[in-house]
C-alpha atoms as a PDB file:
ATOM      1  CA  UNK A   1     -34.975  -5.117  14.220  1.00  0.00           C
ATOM      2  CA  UNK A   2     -36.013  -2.561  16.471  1.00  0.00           C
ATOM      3  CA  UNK A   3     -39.468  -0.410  16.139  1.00  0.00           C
ATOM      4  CA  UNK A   4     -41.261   0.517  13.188  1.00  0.00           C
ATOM      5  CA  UNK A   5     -40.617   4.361  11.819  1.00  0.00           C
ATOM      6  CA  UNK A   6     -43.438   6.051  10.118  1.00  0.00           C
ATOM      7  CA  UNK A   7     -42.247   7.437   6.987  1.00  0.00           C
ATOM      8  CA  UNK A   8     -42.891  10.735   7.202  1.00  0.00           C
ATOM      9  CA  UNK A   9     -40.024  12.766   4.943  1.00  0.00           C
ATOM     10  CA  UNK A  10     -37.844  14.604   7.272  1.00  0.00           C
ATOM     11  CA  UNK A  11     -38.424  18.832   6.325  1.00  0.00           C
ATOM     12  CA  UNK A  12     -36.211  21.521   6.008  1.00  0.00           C
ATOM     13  CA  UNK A  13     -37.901  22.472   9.933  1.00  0.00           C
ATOM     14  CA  UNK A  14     -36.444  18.979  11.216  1.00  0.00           C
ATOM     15  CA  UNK A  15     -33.229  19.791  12.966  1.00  0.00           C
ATOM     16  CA  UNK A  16     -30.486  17.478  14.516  1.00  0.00           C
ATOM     17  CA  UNK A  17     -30.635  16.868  18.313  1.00  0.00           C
ATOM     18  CA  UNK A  18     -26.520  16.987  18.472  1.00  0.00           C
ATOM     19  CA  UNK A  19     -25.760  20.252  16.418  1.00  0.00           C
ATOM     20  CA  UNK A  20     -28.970  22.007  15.021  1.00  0.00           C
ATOM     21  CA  UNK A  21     -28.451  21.428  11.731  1.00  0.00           C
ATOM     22  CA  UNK A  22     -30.718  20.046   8.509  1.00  0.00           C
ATOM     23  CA  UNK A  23     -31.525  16.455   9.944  1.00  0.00           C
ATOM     24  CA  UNK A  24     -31.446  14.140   7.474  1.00  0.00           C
ATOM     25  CA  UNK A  25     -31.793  10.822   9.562  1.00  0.00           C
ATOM     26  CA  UNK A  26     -34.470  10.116  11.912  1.00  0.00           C
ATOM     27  CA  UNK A  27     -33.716   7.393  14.917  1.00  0.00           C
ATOM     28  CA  UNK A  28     -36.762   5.525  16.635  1.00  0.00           C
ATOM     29  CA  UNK A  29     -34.888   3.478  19.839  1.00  0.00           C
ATOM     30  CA  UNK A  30     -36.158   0.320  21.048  1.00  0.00           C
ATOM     31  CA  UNK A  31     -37.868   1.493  24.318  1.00  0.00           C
ATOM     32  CA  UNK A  32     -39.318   4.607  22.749  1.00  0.00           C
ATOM     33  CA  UNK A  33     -38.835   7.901  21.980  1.00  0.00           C
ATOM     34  CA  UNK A  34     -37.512   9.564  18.471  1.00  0.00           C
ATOM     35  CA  UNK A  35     -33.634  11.625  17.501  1.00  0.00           C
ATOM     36  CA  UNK A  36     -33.179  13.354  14.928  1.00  0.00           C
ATOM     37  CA  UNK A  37     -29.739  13.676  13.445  1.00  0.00           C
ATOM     38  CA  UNK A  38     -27.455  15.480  10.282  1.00  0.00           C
ATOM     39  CA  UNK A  39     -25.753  13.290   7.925  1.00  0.00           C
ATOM     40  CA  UNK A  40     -22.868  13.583  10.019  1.00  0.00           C
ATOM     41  CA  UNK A  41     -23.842  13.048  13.635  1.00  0.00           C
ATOM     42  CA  UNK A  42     -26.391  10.239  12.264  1.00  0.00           C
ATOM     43  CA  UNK A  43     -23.212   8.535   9.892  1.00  0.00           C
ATOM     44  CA  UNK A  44     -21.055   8.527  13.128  1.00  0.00           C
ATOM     45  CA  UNK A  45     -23.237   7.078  15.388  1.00  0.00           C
ATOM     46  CA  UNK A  46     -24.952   4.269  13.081  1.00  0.00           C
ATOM     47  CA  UNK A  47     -23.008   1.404  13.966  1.00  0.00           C
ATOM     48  CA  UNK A  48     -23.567   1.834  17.693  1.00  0.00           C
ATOM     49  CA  UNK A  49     -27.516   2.537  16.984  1.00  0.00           C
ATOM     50  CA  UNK A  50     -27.861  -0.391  14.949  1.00  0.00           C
ATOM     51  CA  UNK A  51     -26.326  -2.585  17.528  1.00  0.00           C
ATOM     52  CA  UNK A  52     -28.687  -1.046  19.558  1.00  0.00           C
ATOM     53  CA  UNK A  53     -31.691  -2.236  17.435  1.00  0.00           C
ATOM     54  CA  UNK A  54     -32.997   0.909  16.875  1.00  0.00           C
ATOM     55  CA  UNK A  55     -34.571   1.520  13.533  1.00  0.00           C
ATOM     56  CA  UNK A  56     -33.040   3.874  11.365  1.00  0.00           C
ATOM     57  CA  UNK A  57     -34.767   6.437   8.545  1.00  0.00           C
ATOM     58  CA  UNK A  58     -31.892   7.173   6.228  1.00  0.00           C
ATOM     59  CA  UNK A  59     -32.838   9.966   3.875  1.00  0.00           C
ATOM     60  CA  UNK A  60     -29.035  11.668   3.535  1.00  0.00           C
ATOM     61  CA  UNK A  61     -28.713  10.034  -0.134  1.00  0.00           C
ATOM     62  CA  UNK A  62     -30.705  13.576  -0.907  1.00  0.00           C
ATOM     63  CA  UNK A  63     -27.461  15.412  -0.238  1.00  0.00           C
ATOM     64  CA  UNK A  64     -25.897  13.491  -2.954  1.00  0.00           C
ATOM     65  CA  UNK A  65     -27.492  15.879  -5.842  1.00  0.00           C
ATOM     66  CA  UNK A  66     -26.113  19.387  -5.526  1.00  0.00           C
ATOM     67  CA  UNK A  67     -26.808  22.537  -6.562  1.00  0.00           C
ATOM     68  CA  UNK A  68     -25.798  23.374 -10.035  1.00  0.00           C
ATOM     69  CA  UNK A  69     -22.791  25.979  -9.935  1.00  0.00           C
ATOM     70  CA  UNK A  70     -24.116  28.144 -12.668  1.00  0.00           C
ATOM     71  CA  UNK A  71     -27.386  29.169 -13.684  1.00  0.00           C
ATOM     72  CA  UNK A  72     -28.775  26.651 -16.375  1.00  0.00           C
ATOM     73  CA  UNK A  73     -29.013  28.084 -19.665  1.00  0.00           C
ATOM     74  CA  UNK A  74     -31.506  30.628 -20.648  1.00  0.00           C
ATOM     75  CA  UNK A  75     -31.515  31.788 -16.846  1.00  0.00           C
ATOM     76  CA  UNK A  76     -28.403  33.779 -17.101  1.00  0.00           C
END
């Protein structure tokens, strides 16, 4: 497996090296050096990264929890 990641929880300032958006997965390669990805860009390029041995810091399960569509009650 490749290098250790330190667990820091990505932030809402943490943005994706492909596209700019949220990142939600954080790559550490082999030889060094850090990427930061979105769901997407991160989801489509696992399987090559993980043949690469780089360690991977998965944290999109937090988009699996949306928003409510109304206003709970009493906040109407």
């Amino acid at each position: 497996m490749g290098a250790a990641i330190a667990q820091e929880t990505l932030t809402a300032a943490d943005r994706c090296d492909r596209c700019g958006a949220r990142a939600y997965m954080r790559v550490v390669l082999p030889g060094g050096g850090e990427l930061l990805f979105c769901a997407h860009h991160g989801h489509a390029h696992k399987d090559a990264l993980t043949a690469a041995e780089a360690s991977i810091q998965d944290e999109s399960k937090n988009l699996s929890s949306p928003a409510p569509a109304t206003a709970p009650e009493g906040e109407r």
